[in-house]
C-alpha atoms as a PDB file:
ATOM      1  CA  UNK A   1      -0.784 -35.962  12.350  1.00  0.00           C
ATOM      2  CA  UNK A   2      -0.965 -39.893  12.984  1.00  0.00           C
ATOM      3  CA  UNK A   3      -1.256 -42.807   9.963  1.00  0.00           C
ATOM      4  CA  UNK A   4      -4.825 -41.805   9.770  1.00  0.00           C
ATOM      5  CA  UNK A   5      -3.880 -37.867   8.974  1.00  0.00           C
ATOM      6  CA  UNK A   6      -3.855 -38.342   5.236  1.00  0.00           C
ATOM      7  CA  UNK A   7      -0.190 -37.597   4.778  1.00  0.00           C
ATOM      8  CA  UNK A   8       2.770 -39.162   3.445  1.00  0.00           C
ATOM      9  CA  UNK A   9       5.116 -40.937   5.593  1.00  0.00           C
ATOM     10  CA  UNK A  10       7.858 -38.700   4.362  1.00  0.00           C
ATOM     11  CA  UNK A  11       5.998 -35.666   5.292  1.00  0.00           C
ATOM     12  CA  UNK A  12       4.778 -36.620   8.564  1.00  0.00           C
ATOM     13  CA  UNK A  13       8.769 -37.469   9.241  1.00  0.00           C
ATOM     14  CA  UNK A  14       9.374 -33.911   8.208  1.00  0.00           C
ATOM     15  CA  UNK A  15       6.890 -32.129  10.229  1.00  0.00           C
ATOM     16  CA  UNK A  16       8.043 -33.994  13.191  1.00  0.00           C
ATOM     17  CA  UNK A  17      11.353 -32.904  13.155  1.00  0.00           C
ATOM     18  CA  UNK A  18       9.902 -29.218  12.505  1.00  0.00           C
ATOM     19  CA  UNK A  19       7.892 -30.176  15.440  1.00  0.00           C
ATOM     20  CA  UNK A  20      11.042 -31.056  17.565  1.00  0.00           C
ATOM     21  CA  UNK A  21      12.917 -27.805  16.602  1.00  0.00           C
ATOM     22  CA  UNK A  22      10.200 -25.749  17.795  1.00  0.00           C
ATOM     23  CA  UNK A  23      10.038 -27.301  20.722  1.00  0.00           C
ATOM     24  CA  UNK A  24      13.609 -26.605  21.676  1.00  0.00           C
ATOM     25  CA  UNK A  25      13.273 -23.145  20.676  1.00  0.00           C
ATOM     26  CA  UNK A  26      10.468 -22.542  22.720  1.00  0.00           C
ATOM     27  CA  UNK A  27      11.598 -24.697  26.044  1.00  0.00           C
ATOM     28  CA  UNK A  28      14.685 -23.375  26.243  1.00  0.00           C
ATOM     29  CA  UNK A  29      16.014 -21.086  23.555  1.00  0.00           C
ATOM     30  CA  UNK A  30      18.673 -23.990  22.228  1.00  0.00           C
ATOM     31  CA  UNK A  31      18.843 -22.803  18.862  1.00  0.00           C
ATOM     32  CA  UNK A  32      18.869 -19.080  19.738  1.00  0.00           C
ATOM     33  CA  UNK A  33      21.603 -20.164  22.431  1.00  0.00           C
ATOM     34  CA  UNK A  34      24.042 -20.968  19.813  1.00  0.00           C
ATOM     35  CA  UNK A  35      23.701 -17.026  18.512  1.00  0.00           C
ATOM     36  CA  UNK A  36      25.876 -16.198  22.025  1.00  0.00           C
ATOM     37  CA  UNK A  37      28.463 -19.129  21.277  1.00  0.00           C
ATOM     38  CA  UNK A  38      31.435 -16.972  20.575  1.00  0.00           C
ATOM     39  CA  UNK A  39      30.269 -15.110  23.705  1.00  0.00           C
ATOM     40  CA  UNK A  40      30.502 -18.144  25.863  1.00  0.00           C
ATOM     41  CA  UNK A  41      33.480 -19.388  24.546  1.00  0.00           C
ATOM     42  CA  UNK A  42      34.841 -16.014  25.234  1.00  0.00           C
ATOM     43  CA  UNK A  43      36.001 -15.182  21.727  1.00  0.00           C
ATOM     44  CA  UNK A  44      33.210 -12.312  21.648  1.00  0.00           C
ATOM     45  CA  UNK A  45      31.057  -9.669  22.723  1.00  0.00           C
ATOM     46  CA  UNK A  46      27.634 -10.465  24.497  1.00  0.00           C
ATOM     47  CA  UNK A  47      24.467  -8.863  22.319  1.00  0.00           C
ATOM     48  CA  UNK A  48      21.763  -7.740  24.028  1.00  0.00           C
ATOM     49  CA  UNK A  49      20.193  -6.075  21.297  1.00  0.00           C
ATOM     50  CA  UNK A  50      18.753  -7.891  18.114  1.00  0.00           C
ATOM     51  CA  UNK A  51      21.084  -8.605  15.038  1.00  0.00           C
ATOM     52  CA  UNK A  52      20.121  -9.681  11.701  1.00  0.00           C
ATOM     53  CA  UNK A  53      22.011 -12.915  10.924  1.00  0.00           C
ATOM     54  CA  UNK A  54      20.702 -14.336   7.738  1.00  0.00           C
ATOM     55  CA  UNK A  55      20.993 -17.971   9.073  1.00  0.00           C
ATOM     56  CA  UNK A  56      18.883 -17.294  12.103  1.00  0.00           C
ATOM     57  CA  UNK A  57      16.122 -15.157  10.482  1.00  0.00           C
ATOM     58  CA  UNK A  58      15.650 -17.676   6.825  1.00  0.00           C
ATOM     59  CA  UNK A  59      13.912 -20.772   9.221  1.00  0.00           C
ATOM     60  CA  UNK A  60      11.776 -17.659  10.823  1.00  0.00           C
ATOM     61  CA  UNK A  61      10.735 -16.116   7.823  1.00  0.00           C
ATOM     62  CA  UNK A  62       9.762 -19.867   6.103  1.00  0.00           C
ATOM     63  CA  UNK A  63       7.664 -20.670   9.006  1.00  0.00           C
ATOM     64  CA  UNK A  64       6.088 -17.243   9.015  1.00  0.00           C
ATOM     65  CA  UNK A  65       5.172 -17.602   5.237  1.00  0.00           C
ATOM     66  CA  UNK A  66       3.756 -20.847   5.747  1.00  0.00           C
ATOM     67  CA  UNK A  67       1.943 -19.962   8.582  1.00  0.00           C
ATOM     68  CA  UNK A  68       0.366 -17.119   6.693  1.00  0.00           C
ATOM     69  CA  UNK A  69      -0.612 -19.496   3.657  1.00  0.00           C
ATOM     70  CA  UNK A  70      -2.766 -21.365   6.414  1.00  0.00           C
ATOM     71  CA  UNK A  71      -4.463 -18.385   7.432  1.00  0.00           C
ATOM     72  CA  UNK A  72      -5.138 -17.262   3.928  1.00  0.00           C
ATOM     73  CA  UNK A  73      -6.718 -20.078   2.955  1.00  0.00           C
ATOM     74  CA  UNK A  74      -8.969 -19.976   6.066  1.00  0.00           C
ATOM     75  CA  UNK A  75     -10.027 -16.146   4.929  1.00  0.00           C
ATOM     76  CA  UNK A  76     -13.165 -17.415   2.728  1.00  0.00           C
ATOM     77  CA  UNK A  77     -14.637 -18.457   5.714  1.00  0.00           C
ATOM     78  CA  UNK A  78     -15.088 -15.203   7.410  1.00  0.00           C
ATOM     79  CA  UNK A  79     -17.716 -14.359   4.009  1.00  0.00           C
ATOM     80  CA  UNK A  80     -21.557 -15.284   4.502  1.00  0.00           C
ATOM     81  CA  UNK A  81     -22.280 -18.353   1.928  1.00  0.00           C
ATOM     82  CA  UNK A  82     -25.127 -15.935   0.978  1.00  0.00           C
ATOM     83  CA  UNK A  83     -23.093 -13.242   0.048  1.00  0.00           C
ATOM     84  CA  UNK A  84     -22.264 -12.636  -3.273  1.00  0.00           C
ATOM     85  CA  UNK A  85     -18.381 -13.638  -4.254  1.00  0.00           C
ATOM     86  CA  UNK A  86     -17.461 -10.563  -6.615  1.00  0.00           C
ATOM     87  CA  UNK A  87     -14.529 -12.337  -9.442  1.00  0.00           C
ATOM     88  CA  UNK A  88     -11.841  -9.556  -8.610  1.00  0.00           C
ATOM     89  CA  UNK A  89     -11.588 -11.200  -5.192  1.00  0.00           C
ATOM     90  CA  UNK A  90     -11.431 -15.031  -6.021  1.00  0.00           C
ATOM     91  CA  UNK A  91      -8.814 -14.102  -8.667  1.00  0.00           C
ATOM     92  CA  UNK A  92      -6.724 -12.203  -5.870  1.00  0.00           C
ATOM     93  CA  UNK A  93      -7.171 -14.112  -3.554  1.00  0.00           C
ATOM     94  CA  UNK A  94      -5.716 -17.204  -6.474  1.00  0.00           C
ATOM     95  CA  UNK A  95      -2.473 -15.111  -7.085  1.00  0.00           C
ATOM     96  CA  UNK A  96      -1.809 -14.836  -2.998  1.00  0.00           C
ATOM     97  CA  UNK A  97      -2.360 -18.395  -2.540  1.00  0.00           C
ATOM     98  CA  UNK A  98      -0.577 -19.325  -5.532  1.00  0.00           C
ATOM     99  CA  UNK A  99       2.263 -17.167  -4.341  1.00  0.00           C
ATOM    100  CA  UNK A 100       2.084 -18.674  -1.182  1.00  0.00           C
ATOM    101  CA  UNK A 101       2.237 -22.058  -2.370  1.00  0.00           C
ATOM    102  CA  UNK A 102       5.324 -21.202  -4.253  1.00  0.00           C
ATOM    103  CA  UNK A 103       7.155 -19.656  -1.254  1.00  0.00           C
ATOM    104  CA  UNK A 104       6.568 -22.905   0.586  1.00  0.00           C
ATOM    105  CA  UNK A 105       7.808 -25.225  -2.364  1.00  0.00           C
ATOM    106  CA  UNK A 106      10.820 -22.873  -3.213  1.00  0.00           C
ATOM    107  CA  UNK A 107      12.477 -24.739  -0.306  1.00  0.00           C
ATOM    108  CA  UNK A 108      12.355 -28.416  -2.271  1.00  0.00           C
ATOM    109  CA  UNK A 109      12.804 -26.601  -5.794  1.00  0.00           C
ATOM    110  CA  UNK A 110      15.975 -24.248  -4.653  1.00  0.00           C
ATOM    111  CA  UNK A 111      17.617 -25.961  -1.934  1.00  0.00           C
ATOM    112  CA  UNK A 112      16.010 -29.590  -2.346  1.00  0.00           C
ATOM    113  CA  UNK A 113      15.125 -29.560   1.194  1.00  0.00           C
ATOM    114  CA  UNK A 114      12.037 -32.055   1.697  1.00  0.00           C
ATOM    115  CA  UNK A 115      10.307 -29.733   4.249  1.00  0.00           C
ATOM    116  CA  UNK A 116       8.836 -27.651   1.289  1.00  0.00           C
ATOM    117  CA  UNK A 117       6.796 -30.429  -0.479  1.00  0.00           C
ATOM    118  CA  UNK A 118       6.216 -31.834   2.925  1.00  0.00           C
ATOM    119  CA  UNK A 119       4.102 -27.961   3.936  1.00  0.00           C
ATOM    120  CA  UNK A 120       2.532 -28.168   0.386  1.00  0.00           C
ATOM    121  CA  UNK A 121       1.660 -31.432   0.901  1.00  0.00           C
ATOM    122  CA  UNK A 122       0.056 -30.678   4.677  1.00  0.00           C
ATOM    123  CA  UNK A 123      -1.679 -27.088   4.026  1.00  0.00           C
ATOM    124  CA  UNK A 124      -3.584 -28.742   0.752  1.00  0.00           C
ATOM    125  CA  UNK A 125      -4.677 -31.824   2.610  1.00  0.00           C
ATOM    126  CA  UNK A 126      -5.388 -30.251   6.298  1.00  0.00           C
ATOM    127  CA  UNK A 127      -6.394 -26.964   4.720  1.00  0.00           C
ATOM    128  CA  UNK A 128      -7.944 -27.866   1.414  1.00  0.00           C
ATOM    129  CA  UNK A 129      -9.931 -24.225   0.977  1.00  0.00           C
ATOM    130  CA  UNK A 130     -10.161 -22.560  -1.789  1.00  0.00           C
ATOM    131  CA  UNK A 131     -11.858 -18.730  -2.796  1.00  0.00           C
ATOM    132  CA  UNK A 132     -15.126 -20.370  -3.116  1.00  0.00           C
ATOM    133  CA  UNK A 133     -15.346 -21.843   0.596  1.00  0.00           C
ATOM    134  CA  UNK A 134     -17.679 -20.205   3.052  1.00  0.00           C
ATOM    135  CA  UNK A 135     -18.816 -20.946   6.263  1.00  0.00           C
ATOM    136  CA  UNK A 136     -22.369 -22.684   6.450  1.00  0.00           C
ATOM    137  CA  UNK A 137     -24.865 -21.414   9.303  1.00  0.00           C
ATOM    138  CA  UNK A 138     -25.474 -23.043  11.692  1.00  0.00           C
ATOM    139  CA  UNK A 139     -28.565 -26.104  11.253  1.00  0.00           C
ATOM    140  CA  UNK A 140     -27.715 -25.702   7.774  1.00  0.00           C
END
């Protein structure tokens, strides 16, 4: 993730401050805190069961799609590289990562956000996998 990862400046800028929201979700709950401010400010009810709230469950959903893009494209590698690699498969597995792709970049081409170049830009350089790849045996 350094100046040797292969990535633009611009994306590794983005990633960090993905990086940095994480973290304060995860040490801390600060951006799930703010859910309970009209709670603490004593203007409302405390929840203890889940709500939807479309602002709080759009940044979830993103991550979760891009996370799943990764993991798609690491699929191929649970096949042999002796097996045989049947076209219906490598032309479904195409549309999902396609798909994928275009759930990731929706955020630059809807909302101009820089974030969804800057995962485009990441999974195809850090995850650059395809239908075809396959894992090689080992002392091959």
């Amino acid at each position: 993730m350094g100046a040797d990862s292969g990535l633009s400046l611009t994306t590794l800028a983005q990633l960090e401050k993905v990086d940095v929201l994480f973290d304060w979700e995860t040490h801390g709950q600060r951006l799930s805190a703010t859910q309970s401010m009209e709670w603490l400010k004593g203007t409302g009810p405390l929840h203890f069961l889940p709500r939807f709230e479309e602002n709080a469950f759009a940044p979830f959903m993103n991550r979760y799609l891009e996370t799943m893009w990764m993991v798609h494209r690491l699929f191929p590698f649970i096949r042999p590289r002796t097996a045989p690699l049947p076209d219906d498969w490598r032309d479904r597995w195409n549309i999902i990562d396609d798909a994928l792709e275009r759930c990731a970049f929706s955020l630059t081409a809807q909302f101009a956000k820089p974030i969804g170049q800057a995962v485009v830009e990441f999974v195809k350089t850090k995850f650059p996998f395809d239908a075809t790849s396959s894992l090689d045996p080992v002392g091959s």
